[in-house]
C-alpha atoms as a PDB file:
ATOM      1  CA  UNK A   1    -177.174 143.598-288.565  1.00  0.00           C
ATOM      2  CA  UNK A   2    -175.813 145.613-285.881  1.00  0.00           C
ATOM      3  CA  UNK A   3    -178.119 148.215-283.953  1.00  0.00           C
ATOM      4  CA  UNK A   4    -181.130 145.993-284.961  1.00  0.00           C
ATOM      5  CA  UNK A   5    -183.180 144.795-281.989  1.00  0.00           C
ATOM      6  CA  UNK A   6    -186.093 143.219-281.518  1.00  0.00           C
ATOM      7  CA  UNK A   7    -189.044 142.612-278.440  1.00  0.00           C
ATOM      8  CA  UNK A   8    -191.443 140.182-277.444  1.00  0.00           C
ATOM      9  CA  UNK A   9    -193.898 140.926-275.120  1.00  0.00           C
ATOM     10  CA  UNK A  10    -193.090 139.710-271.300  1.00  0.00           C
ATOM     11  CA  UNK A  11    -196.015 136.642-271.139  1.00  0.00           C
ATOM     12  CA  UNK A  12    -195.325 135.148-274.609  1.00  0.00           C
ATOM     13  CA  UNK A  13    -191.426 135.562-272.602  1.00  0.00           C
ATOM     14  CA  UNK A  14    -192.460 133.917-269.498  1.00  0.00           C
ATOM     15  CA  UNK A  15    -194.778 131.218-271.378  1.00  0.00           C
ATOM     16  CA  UNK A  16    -191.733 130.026-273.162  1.00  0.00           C
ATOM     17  CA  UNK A  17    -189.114 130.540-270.332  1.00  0.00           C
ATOM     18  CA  UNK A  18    -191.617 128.001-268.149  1.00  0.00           C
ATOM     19  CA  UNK A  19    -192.038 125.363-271.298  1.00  0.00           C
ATOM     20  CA  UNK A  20    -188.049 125.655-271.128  1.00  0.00           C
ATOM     21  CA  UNK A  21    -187.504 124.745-267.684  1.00  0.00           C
ATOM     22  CA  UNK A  22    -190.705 122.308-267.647  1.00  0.00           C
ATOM     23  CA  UNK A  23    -189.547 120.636-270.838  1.00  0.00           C
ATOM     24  CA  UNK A  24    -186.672 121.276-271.973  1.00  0.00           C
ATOM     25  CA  UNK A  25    -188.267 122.783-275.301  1.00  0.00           C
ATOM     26  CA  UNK A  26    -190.607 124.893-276.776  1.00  0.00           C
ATOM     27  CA  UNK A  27    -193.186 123.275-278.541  1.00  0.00           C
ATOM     28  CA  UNK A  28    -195.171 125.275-281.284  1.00  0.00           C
ATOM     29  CA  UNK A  29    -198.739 123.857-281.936  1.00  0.00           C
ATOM     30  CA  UNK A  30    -199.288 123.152-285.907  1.00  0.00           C
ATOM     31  CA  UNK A  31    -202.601 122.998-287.502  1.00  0.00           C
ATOM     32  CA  UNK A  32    -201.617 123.217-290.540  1.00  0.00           C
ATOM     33  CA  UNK A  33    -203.410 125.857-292.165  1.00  0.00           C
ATOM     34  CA  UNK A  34    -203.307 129.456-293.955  1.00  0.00           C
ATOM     35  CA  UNK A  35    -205.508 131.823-292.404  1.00  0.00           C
ATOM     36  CA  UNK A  36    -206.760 135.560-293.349  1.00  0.00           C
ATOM     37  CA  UNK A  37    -208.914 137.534-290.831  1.00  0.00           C
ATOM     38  CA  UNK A  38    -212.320 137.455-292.672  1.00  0.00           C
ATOM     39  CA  UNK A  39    -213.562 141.133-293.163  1.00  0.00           C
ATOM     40  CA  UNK A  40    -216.790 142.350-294.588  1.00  0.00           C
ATOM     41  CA  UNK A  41    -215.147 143.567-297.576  1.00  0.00           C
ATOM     42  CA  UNK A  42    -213.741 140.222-298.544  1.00  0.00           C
ATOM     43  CA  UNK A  43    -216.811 138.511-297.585  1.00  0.00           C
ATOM     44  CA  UNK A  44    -218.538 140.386-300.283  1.00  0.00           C
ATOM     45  CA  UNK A  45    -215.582 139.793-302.760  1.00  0.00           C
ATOM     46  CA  UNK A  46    -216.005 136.303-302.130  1.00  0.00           C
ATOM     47  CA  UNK A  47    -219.625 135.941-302.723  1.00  0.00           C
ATOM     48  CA  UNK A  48    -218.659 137.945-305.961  1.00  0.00           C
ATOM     49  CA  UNK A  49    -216.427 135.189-306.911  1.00  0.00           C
ATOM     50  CA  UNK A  50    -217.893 132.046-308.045  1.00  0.00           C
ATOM     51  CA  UNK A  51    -215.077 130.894-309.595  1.00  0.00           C
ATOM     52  CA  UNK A  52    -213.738 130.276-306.202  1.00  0.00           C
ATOM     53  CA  UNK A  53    -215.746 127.185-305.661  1.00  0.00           C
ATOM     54  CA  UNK A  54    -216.745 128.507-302.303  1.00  0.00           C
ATOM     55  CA  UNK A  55    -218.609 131.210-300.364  1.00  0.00           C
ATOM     56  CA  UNK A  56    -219.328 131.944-296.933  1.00  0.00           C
ATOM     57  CA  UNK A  57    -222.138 132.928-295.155  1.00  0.00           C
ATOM     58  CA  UNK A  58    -220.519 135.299-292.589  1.00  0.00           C
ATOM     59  CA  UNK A  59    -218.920 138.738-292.266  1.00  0.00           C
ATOM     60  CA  UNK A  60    -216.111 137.958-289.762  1.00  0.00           C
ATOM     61  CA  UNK A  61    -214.264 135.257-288.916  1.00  0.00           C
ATOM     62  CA  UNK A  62    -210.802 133.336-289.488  1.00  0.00           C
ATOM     63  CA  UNK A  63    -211.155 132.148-293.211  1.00  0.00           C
ATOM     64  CA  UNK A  64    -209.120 128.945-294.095  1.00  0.00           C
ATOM     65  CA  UNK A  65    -207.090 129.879-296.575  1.00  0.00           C
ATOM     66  CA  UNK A  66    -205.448 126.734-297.182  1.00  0.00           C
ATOM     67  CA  UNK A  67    -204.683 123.066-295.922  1.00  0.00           C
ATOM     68  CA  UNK A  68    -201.596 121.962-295.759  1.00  0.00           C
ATOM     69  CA  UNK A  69    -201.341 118.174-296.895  1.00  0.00           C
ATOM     70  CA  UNK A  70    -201.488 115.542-294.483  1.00  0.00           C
ATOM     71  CA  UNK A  71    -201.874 118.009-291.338  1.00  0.00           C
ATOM     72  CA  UNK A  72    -204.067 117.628-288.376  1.00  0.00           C
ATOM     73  CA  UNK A  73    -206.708 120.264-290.278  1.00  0.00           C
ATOM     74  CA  UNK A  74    -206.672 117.868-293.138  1.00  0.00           C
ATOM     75  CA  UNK A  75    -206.827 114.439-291.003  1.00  0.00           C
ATOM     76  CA  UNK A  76    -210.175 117.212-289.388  1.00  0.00           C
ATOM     77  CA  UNK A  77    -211.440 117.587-292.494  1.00  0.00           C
ATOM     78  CA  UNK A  78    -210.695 121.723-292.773  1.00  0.00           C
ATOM     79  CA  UNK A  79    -211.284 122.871-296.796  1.00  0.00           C
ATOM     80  CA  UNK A  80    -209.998 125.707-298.510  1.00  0.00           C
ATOM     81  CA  UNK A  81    -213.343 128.454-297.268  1.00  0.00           C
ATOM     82  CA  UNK A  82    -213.948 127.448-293.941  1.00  0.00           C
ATOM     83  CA  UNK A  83    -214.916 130.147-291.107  1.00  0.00           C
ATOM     84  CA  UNK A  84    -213.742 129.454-287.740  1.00  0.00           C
ATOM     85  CA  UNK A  85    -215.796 131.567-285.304  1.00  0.00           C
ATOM     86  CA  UNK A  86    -214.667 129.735-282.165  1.00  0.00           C
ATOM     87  CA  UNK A  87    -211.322 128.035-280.750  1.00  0.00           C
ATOM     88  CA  UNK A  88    -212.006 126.331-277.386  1.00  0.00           C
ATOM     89  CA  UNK A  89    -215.533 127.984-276.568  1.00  0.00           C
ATOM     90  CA  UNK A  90    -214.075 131.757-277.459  1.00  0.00           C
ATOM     91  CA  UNK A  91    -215.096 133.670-280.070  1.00  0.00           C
ATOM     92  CA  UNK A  92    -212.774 134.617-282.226  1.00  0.00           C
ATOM     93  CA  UNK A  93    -213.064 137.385-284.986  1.00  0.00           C
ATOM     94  CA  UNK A  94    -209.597 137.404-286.474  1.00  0.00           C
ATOM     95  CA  UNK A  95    -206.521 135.923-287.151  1.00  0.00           C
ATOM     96  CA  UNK A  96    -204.293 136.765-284.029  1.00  0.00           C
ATOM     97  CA  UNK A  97    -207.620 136.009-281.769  1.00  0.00           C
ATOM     98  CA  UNK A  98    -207.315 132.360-283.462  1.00  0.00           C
ATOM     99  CA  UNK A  99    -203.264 132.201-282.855  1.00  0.00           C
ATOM    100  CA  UNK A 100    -204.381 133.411-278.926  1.00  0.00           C
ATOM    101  CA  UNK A 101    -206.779 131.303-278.243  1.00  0.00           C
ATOM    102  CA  UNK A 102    -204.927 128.150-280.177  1.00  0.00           C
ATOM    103  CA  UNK A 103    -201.919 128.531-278.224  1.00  0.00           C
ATOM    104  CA  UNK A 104    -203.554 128.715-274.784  1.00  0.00           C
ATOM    105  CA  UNK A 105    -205.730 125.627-275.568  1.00  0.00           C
ATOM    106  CA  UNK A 106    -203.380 123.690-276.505  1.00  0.00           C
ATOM    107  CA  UNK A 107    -201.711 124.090-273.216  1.00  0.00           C
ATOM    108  CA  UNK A 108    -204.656 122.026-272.409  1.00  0.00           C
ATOM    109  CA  UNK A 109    -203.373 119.633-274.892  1.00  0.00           C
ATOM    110  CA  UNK A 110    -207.036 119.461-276.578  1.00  0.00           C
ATOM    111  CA  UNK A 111    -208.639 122.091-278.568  1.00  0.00           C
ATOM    112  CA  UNK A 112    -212.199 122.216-280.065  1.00  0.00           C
ATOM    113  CA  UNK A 113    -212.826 124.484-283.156  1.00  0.00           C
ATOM    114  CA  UNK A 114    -216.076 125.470-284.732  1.00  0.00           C
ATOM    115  CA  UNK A 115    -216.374 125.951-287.747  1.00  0.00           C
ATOM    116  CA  UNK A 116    -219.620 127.523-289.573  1.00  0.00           C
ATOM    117  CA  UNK A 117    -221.439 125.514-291.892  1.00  0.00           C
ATOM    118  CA  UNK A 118    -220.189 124.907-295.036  1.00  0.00           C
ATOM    119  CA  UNK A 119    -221.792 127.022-297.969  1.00  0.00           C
ATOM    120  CA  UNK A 120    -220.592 125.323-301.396  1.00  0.00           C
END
C-alpha cells in the first residue's frame, strides 16, 4: 500500500543486523505457546470459572494460554493455566517482559523458566 511505513526500534535493528552477518539468518526462538499478560481482573475471572479446569494462585504473571502440540513447552510439560513469573532469573509480569527476557536468553542458547505451582 503506498505511503504505508512501518519502524522497528534501533536494538531489535541491530540484534538482527548482527545475527545476519554472524549467521547468515535470523533465528526466532519458539516455545510454542499462547500467552496473555495475567491481570488481577482475570485472575479473579478465573477463580470464578471452574469450568475451566484450572485456577491460579497469583495476580500477575504470563498465563499459558495454550500448548502447541509437540513443542518444546509440551516436551517441558507447560499446561493450559500455567503462570510464568520468571524467564532466566528475571521477573517478569507480562507478556512483552516474557518475549524480552526469552529472546535475550536464548542468545545464551539456554533458558530457565519458573513456573508457579500448579493449582488444579
Amino acid at each position: 500500500m503506498p505511503g504505508t511505513g512501518f519502524s522497528i526500534p534501533i536494538n531489535t535493528a541491530q540484534r538482527l543486523a548482527q545475527q545476519l552477518i554472524r549467521d547468515g539468518k535470523v533465528q526466532h526462538p519458539f516455545l510454542g505457546i499462547q500467552m496473555r499478560t495475567l491481570t488481577p481482573e482475570m485472575a479473579a475471572q478465573i477463580r470464578a470459572t471452574p469450568s475451566l479446569g484450572f485456577t491460579v494462585k497469583l495476580d500477575e504473571g504470563v498465563l499459558i494460554a495454550g500448548v502447541l502440540p509437540n513443542s518444546p513447552a509440551e516436551a517441558a510439560g507447560m499446561q493450559l493455566g500455567d503462570v510464568v513469573i520468571q524467564v532466566g532469573g528475571q521477573a517478569v509480569a507480562t507478556r512483552r517482559r516474557f518475549k524480552t527476557g526469552w529472546r535475550k536468553a536464548m542468545l545464551a542458547k539456554c533458558c530457565r523458566l519458573r513456573l508457579t505451582d500448579r493449582a488444579r
